[in-house]
C-alpha atoms as a PDB file:
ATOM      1  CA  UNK A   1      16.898  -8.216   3.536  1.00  0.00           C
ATOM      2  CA  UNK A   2      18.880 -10.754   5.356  1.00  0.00           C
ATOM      3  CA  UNK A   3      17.329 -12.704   8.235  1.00  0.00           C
ATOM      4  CA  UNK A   4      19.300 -11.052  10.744  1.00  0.00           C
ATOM      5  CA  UNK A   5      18.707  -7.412   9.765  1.00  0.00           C
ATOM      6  CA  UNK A   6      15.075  -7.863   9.508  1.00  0.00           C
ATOM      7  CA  UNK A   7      15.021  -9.581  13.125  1.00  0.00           C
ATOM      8  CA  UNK A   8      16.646  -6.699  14.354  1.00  0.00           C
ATOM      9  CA  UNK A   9      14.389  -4.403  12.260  1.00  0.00           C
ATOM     10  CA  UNK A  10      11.651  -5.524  13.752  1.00  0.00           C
ATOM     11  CA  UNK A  11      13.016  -5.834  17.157  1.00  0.00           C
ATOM     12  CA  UNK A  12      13.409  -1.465  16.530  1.00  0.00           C
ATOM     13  CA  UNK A  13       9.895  -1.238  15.220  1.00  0.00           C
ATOM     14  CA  UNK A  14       8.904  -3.131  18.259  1.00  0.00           C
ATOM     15  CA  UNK A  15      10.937  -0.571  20.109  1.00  0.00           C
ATOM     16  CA  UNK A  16       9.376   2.846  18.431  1.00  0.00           C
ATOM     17  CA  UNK A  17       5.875   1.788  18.770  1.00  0.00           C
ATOM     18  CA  UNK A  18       5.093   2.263  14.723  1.00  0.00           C
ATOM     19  CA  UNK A  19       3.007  -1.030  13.584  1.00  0.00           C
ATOM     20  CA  UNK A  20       0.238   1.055  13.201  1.00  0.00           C
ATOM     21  CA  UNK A  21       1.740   3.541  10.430  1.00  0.00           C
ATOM     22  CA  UNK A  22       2.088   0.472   7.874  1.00  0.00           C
ATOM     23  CA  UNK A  23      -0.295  -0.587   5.148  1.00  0.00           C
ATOM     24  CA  UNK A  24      -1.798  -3.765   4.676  1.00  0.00           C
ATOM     25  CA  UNK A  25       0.743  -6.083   6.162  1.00  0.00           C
ATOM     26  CA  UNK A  26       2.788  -8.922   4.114  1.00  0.00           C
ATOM     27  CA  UNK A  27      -0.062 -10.532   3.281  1.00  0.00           C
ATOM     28  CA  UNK A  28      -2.211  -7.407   1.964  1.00  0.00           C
ATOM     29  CA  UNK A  29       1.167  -6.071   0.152  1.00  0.00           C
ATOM     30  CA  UNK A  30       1.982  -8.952  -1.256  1.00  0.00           C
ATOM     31  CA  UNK A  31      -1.218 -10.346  -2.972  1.00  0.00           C
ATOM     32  CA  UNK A  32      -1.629  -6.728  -4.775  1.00  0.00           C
ATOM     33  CA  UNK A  33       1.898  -7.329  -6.020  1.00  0.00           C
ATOM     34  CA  UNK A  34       0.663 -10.819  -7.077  1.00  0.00           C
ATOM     35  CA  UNK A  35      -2.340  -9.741  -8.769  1.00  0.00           C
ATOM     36  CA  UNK A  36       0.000  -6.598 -10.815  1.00  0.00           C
ATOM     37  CA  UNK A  37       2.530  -9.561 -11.197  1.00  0.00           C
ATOM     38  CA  UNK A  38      -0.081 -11.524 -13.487  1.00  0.00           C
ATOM     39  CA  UNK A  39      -0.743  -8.411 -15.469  1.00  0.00           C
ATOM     40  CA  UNK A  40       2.060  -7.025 -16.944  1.00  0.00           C
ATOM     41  CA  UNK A  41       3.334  -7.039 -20.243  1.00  0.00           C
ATOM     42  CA  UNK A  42       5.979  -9.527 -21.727  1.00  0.00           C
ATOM     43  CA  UNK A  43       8.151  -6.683 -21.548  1.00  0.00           C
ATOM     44  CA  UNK A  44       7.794  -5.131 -18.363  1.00  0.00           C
ATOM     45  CA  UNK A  45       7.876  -8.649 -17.041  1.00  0.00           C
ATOM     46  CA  UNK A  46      11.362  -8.886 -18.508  1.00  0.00           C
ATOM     47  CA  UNK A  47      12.124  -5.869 -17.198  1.00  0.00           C
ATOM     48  CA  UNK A  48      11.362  -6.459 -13.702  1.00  0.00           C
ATOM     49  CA  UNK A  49      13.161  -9.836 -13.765  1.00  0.00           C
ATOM     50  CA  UNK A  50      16.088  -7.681 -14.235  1.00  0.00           C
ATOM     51  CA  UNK A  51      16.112  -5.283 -11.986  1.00  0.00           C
ATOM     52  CA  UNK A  52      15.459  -7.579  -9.118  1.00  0.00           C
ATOM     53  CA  UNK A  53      15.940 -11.188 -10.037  1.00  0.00           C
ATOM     54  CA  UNK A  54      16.071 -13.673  -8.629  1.00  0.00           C
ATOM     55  CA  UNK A  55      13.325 -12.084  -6.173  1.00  0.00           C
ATOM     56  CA  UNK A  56       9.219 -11.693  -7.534  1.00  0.00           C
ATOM     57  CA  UNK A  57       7.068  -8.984  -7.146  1.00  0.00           C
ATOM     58  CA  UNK A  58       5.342 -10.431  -3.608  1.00  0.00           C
ATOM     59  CA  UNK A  59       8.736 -10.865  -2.733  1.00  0.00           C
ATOM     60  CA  UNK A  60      10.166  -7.257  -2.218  1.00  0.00           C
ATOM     61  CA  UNK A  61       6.312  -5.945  -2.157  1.00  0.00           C
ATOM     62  CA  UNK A  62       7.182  -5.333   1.845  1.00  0.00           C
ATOM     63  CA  UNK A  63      10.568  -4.349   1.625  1.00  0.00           C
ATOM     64  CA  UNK A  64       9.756  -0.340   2.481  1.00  0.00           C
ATOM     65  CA  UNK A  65       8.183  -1.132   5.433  1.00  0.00           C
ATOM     66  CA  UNK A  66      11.056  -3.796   6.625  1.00  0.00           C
ATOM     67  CA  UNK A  67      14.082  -1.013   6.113  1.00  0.00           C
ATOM     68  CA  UNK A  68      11.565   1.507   8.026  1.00  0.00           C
ATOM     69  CA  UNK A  69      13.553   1.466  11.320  1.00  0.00           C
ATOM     70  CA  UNK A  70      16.908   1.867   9.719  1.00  0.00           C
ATOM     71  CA  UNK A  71      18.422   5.527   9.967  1.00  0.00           C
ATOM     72  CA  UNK A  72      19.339   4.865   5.913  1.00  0.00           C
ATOM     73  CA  UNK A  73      15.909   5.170   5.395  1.00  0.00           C
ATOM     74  CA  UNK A  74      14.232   7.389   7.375  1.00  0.00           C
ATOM     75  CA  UNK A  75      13.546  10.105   5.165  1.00  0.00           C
ATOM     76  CA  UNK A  76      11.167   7.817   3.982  1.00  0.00           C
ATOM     77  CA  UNK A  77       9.028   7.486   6.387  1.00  0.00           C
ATOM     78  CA  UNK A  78       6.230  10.178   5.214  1.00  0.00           C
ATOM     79  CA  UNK A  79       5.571   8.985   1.647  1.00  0.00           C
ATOM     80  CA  UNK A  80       3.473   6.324   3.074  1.00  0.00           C
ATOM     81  CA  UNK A  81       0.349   8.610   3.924  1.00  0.00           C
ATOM     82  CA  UNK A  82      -0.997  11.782   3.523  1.00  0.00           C
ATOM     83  CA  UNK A  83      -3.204  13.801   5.340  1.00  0.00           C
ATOM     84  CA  UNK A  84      -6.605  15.071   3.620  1.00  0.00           C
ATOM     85  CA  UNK A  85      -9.005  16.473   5.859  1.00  0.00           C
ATOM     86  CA  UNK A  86     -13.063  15.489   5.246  1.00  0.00           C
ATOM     87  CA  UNK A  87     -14.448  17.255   2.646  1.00  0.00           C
ATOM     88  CA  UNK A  88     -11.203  18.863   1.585  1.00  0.00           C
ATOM     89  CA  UNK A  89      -8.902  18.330  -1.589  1.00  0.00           C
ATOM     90  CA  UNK A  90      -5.614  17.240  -1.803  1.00  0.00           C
ATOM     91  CA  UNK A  91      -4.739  20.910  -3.707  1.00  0.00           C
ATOM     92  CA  UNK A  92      -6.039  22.351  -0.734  1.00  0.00           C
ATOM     93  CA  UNK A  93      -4.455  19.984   1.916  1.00  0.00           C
ATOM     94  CA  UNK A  94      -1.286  21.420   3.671  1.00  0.00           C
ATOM     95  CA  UNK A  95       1.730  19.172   2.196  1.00  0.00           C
ATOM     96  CA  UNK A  96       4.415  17.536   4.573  1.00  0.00           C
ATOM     97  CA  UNK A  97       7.820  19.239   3.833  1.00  0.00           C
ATOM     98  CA  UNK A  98       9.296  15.606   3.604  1.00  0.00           C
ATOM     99  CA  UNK A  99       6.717  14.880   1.035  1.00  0.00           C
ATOM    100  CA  UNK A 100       3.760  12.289   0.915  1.00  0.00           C
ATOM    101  CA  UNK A 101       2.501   9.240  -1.281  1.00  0.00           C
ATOM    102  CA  UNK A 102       1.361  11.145  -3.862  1.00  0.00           C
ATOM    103  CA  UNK A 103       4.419  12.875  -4.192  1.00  0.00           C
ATOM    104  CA  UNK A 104       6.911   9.880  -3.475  1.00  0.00           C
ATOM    105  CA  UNK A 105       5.010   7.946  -6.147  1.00  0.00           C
ATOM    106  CA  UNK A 106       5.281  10.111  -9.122  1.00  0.00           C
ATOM    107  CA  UNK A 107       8.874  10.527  -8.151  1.00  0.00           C
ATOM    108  CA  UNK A 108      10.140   6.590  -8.666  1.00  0.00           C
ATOM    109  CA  UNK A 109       7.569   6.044 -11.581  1.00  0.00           C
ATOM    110  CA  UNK A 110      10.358   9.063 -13.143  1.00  0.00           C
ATOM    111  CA  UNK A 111      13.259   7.157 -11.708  1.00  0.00           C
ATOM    112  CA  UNK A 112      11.482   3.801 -12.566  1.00  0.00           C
ATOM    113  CA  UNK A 113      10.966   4.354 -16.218  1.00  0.00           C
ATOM    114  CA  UNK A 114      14.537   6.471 -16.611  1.00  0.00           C
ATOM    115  CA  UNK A 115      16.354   4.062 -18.359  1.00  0.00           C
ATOM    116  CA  UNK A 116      19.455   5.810 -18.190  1.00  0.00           C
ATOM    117  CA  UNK A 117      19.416   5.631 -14.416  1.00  0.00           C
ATOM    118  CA  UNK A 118      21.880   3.140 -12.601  1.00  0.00           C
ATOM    119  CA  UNK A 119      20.199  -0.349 -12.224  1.00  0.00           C
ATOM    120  CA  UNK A 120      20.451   0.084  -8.382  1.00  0.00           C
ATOM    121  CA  UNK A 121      18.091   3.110  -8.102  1.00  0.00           C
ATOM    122  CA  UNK A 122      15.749   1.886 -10.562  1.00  0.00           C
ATOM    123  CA  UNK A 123      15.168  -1.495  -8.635  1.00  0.00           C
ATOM    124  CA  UNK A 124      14.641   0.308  -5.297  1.00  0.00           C
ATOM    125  CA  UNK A 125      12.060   3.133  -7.293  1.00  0.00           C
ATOM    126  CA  UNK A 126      10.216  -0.272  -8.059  1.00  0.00           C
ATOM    127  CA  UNK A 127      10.680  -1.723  -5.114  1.00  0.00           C
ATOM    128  CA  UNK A 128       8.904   1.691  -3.357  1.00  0.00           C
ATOM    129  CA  UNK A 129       6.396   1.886  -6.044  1.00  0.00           C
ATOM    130  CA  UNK A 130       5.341  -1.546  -5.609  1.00  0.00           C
ATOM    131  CA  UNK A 131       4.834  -0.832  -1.797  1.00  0.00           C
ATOM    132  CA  UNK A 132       3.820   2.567  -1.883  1.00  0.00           C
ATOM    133  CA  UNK A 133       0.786   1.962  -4.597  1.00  0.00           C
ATOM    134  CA  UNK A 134      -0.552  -0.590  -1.285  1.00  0.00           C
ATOM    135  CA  UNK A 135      -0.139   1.669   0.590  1.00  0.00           C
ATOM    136  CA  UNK A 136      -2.460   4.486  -1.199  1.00  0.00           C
ATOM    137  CA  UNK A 137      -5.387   2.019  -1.307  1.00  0.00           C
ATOM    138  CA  UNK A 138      -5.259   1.304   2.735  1.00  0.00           C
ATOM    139  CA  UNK A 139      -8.180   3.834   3.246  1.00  0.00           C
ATOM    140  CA  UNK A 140      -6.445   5.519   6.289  1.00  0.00           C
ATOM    141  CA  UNK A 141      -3.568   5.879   4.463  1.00  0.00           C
ATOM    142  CA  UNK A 142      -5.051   9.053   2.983  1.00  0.00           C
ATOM    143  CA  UNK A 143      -6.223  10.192   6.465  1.00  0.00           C
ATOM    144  CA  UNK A 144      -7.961  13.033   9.236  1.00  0.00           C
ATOM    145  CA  UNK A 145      -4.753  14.467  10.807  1.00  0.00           C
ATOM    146  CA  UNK A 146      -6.354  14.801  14.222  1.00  0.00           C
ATOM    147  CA  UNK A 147      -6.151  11.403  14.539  1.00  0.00           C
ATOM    148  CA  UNK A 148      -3.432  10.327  12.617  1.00  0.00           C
ATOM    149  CA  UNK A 149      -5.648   8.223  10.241  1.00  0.00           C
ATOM    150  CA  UNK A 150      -6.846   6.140  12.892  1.00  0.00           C
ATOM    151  CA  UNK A 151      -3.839   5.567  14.766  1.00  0.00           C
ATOM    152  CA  UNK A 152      -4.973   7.679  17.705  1.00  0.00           C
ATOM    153  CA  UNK A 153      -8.547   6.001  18.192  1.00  0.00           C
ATOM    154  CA  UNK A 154      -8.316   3.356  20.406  1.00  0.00           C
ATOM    155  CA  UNK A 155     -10.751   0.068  19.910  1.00  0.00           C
ATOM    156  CA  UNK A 156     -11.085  -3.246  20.823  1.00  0.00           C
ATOM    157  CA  UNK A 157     -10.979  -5.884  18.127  1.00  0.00           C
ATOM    158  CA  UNK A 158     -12.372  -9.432  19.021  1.00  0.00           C
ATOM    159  CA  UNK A 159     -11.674  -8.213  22.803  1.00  0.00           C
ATOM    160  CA  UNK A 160      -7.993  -7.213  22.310  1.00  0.00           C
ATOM    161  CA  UNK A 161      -6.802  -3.732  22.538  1.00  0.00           C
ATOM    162  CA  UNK A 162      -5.812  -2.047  19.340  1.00  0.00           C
ATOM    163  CA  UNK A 163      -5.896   1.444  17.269  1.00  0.00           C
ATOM    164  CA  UNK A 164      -8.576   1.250  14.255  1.00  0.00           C
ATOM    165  CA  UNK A 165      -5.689   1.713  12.086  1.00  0.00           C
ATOM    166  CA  UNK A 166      -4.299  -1.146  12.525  1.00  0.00           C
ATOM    167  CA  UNK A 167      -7.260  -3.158  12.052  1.00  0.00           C
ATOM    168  CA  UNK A 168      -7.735  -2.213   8.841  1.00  0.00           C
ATOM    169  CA  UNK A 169      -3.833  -2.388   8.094  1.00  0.00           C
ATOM    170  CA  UNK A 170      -3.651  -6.085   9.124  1.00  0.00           C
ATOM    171  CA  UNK A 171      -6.593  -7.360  10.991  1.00  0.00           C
ATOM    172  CA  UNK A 172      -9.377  -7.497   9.107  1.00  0.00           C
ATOM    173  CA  UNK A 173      -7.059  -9.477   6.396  1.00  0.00           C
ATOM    174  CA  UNK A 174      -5.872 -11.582   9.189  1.00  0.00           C
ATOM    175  CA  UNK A 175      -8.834 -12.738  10.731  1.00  0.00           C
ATOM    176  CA  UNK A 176      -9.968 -13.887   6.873  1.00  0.00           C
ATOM    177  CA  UNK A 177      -6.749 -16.808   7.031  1.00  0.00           C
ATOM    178  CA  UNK A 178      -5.525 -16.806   3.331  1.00  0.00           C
ATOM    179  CA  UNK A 179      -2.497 -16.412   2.040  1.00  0.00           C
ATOM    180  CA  UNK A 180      -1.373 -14.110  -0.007  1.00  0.00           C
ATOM    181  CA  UNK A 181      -1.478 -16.392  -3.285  1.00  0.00           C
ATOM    182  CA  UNK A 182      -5.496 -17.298  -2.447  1.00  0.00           C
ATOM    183  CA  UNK A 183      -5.924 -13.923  -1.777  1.00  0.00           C
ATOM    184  CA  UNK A 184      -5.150 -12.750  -4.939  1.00  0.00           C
ATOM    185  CA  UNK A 185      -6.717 -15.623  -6.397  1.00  0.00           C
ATOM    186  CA  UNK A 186     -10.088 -15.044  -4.768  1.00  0.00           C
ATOM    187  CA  UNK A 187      -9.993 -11.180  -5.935  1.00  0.00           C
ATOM    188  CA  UNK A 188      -7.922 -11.544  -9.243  1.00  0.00           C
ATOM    189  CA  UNK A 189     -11.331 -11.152 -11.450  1.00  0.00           C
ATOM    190  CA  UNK A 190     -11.483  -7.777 -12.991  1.00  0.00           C
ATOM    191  CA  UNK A 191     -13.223  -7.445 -16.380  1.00  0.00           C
ATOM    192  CA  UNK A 192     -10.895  -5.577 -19.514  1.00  0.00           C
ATOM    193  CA  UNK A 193     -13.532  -2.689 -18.888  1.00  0.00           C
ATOM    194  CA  UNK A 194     -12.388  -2.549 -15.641  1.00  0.00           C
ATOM    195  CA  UNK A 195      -9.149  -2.773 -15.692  1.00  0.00           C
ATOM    196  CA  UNK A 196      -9.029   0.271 -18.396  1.00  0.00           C
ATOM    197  CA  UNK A 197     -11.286   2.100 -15.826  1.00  0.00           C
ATOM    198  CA  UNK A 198      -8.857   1.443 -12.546  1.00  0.00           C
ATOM    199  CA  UNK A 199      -5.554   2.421 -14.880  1.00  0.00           C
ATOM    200  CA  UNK A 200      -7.300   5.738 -15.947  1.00  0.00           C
ATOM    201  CA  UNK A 201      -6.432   8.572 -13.936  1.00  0.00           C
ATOM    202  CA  UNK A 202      -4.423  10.237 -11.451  1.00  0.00           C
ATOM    203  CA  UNK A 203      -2.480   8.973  -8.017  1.00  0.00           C
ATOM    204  CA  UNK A 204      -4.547  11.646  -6.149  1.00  0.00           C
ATOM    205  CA  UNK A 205      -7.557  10.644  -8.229  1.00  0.00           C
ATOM    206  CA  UNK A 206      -7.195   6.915  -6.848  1.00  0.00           C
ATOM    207  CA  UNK A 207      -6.330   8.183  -3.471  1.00  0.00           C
ATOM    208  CA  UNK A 208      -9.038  10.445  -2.901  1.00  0.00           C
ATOM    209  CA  UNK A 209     -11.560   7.615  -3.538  1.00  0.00           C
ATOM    210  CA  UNK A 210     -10.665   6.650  -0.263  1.00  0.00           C
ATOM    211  CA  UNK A 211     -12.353   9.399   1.893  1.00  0.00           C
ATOM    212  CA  UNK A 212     -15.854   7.849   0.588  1.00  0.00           C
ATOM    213  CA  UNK A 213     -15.103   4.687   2.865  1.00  0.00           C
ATOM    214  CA  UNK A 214     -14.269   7.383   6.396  1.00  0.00           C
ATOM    215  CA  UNK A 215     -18.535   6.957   7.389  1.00  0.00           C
ATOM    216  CA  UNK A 216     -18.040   2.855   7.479  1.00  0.00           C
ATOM    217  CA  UNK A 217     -14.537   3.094   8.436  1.00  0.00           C
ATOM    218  CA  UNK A 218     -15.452   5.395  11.813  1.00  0.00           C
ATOM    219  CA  UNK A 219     -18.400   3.909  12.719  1.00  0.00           C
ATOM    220  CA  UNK A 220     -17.512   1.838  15.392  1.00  0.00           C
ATOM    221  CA  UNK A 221     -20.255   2.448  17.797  1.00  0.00           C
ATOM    222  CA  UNK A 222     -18.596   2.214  21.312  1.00  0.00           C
ATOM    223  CA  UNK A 223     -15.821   0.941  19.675  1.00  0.00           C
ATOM    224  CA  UNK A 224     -16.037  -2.527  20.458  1.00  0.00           C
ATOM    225  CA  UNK A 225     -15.652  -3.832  16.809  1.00  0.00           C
ATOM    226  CA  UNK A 226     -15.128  -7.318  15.945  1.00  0.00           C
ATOM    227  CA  UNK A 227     -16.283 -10.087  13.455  1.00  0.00           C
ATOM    228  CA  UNK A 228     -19.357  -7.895  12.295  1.00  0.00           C
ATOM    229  CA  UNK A 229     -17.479  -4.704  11.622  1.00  0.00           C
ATOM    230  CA  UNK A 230     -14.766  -6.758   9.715  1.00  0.00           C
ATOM    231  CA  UNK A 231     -17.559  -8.847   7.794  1.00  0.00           C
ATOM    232  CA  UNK A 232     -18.951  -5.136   6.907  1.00  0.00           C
ATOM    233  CA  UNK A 233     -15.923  -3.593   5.722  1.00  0.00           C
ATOM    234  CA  UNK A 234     -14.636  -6.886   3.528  1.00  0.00           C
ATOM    235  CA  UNK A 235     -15.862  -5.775   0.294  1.00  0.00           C
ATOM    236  CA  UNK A 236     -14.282  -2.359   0.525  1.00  0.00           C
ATOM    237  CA  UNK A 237     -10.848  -4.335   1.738  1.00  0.00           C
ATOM    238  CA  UNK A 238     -11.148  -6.659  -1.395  1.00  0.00           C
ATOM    239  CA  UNK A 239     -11.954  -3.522  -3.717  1.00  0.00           C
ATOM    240  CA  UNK A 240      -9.325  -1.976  -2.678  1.00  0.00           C
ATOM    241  CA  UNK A 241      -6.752  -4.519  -2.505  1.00  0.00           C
ATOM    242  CA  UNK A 242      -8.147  -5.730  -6.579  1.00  0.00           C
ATOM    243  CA  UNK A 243      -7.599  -1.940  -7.713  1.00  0.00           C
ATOM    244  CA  UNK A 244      -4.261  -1.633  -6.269  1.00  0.00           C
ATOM    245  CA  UNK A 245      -2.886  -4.440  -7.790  1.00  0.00           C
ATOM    246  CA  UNK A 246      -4.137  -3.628 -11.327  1.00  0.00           C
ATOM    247  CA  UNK A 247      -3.712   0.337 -11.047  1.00  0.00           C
ATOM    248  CA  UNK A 248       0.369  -1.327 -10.517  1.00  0.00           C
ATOM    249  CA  UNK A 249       0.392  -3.980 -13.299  1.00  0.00           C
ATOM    250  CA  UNK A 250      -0.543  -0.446 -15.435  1.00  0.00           C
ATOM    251  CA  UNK A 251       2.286   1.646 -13.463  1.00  0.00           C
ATOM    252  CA  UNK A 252       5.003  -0.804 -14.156  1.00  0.00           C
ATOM    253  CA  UNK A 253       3.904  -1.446 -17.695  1.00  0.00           C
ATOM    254  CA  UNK A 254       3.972   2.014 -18.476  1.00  0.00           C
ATOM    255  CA  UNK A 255       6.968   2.606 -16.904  1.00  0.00           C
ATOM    256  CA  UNK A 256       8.752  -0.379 -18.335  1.00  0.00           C
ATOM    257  CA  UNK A 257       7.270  -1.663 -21.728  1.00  0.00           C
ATOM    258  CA  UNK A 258       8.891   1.054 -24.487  1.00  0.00           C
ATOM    259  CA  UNK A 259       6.381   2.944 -26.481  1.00  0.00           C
ATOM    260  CA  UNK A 260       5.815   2.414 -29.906  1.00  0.00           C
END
């Protein structure tokens, strides 16, 4: 995106009060695209390099959230979450007409790995795959509809006023002060057992893992929450943040290394 648009993007996110519906934040987004970047095959490396040279991974890993506030790509704007109510499964769940993460990722894996597709739509299916697999390991991101995953409770965080969703979207990660490259250095560690554990499965199956974290997520007392609730919740941030970025190293490399 060119400087200018994105100022003015942000100047309209600004405008419609939505910071709290994003995942992560550049700096979340971009180390699980860093972590999936040092993981793929020779060939799917290749691959992307083609599609969206001369940008990396880390590089576009934000783009779905940047082109949020333009009309273009509105239609977009609920494959970033889902709503899945406690206790409840995501067969049971009432589905969003527009569709939802689960839904918007299986469809540009398809368009991803459809080599027949124009070039164009297969490097914006990997652009929204590399954002959209983030975005299914922010915890609230699969969320309680009464409260729009956290966006409707109303905290303080180290004394300034926020919504718990956007604490764990951006502030916990913040308040750590790493970039995105030492971030994914300091969680880049995953055994080969592991990694063939995180790849197996579903998207629902990885999403639904997240409605174990809602007991430490909502407990936030009289919601004053600050370093201790951050310091609580880091090893569920850096879990999550490790198993998206290998769960996409496997999408892309199935998607783009040929089978044999």
């Amino acid at each position: 995106m060119r400087p200018l648009r994105l100022a003015l993007a942000a100047l309209a996110l600004l405008a419609l009060d939505l910071p709290a519906a994003w995942a992560w934040g550049p700096i979340g987004h971009r180390a699980i695209a860093k972590i999936a970047e040092d993981h793929l095959t020779p060939q799917a490396r290749r691959a992307v390099a083609a599609l969206i040279a001369p940008y990396t991974l880390p590089e576009i890993a934000y783009w779905m959230d940047e082109v949020r506030p333009d009309p273009a790509w509105s239609s977009t704007a609920a494959w970033h979450w889902v709503t899945v109510e406690d206790g409840q499964t995501y067969a049971a769940a009432s589905k969003n007409p527009a569709g939802d993460v689960f839904v918007a990722l299986a469809a540009n894996e398809k368009k991803l790995a459809d080599r027949k597709a124009p070039a164009e739509e297969r490097a914006v299916a990997l652009k929204m795959l590399v954002h959209l697999v983030g975005d299914l390991h922010q915890p609230l991101h699969v969320g309680r509809g009464a409260d729009a995953g956290g966006n409707k409770i109303q905290v303080t965080f180290n004394g300034a006023p926020e919504n718990l969703h956007w604490v764990w979207d951006a502030l916990i990660i913040r308040d750590e002060g790493l970039s995105y490259t030492e971030l994914a250095h300091l969680l880049d560690h995953a055994t080969a057992q592991q990694i063939r554990a995180w790849q197996s499965g579903t998207y629902v199956d990885w999403g639904m893992e997240n409605l174990a974290l809602r007991p430490q997520i909502y407990d936030i007392g009289d919601g004053k929450i600050g370093y201790l609730y951050a310091f609580k919740n880091w090893p569920a941030v850096e879990d999550r943040l490790e198993r998206a970025g290998i769960r996409l190293a496997g999408v892309l490399n199935r998607a783009l290394t040929p089978a044999h």
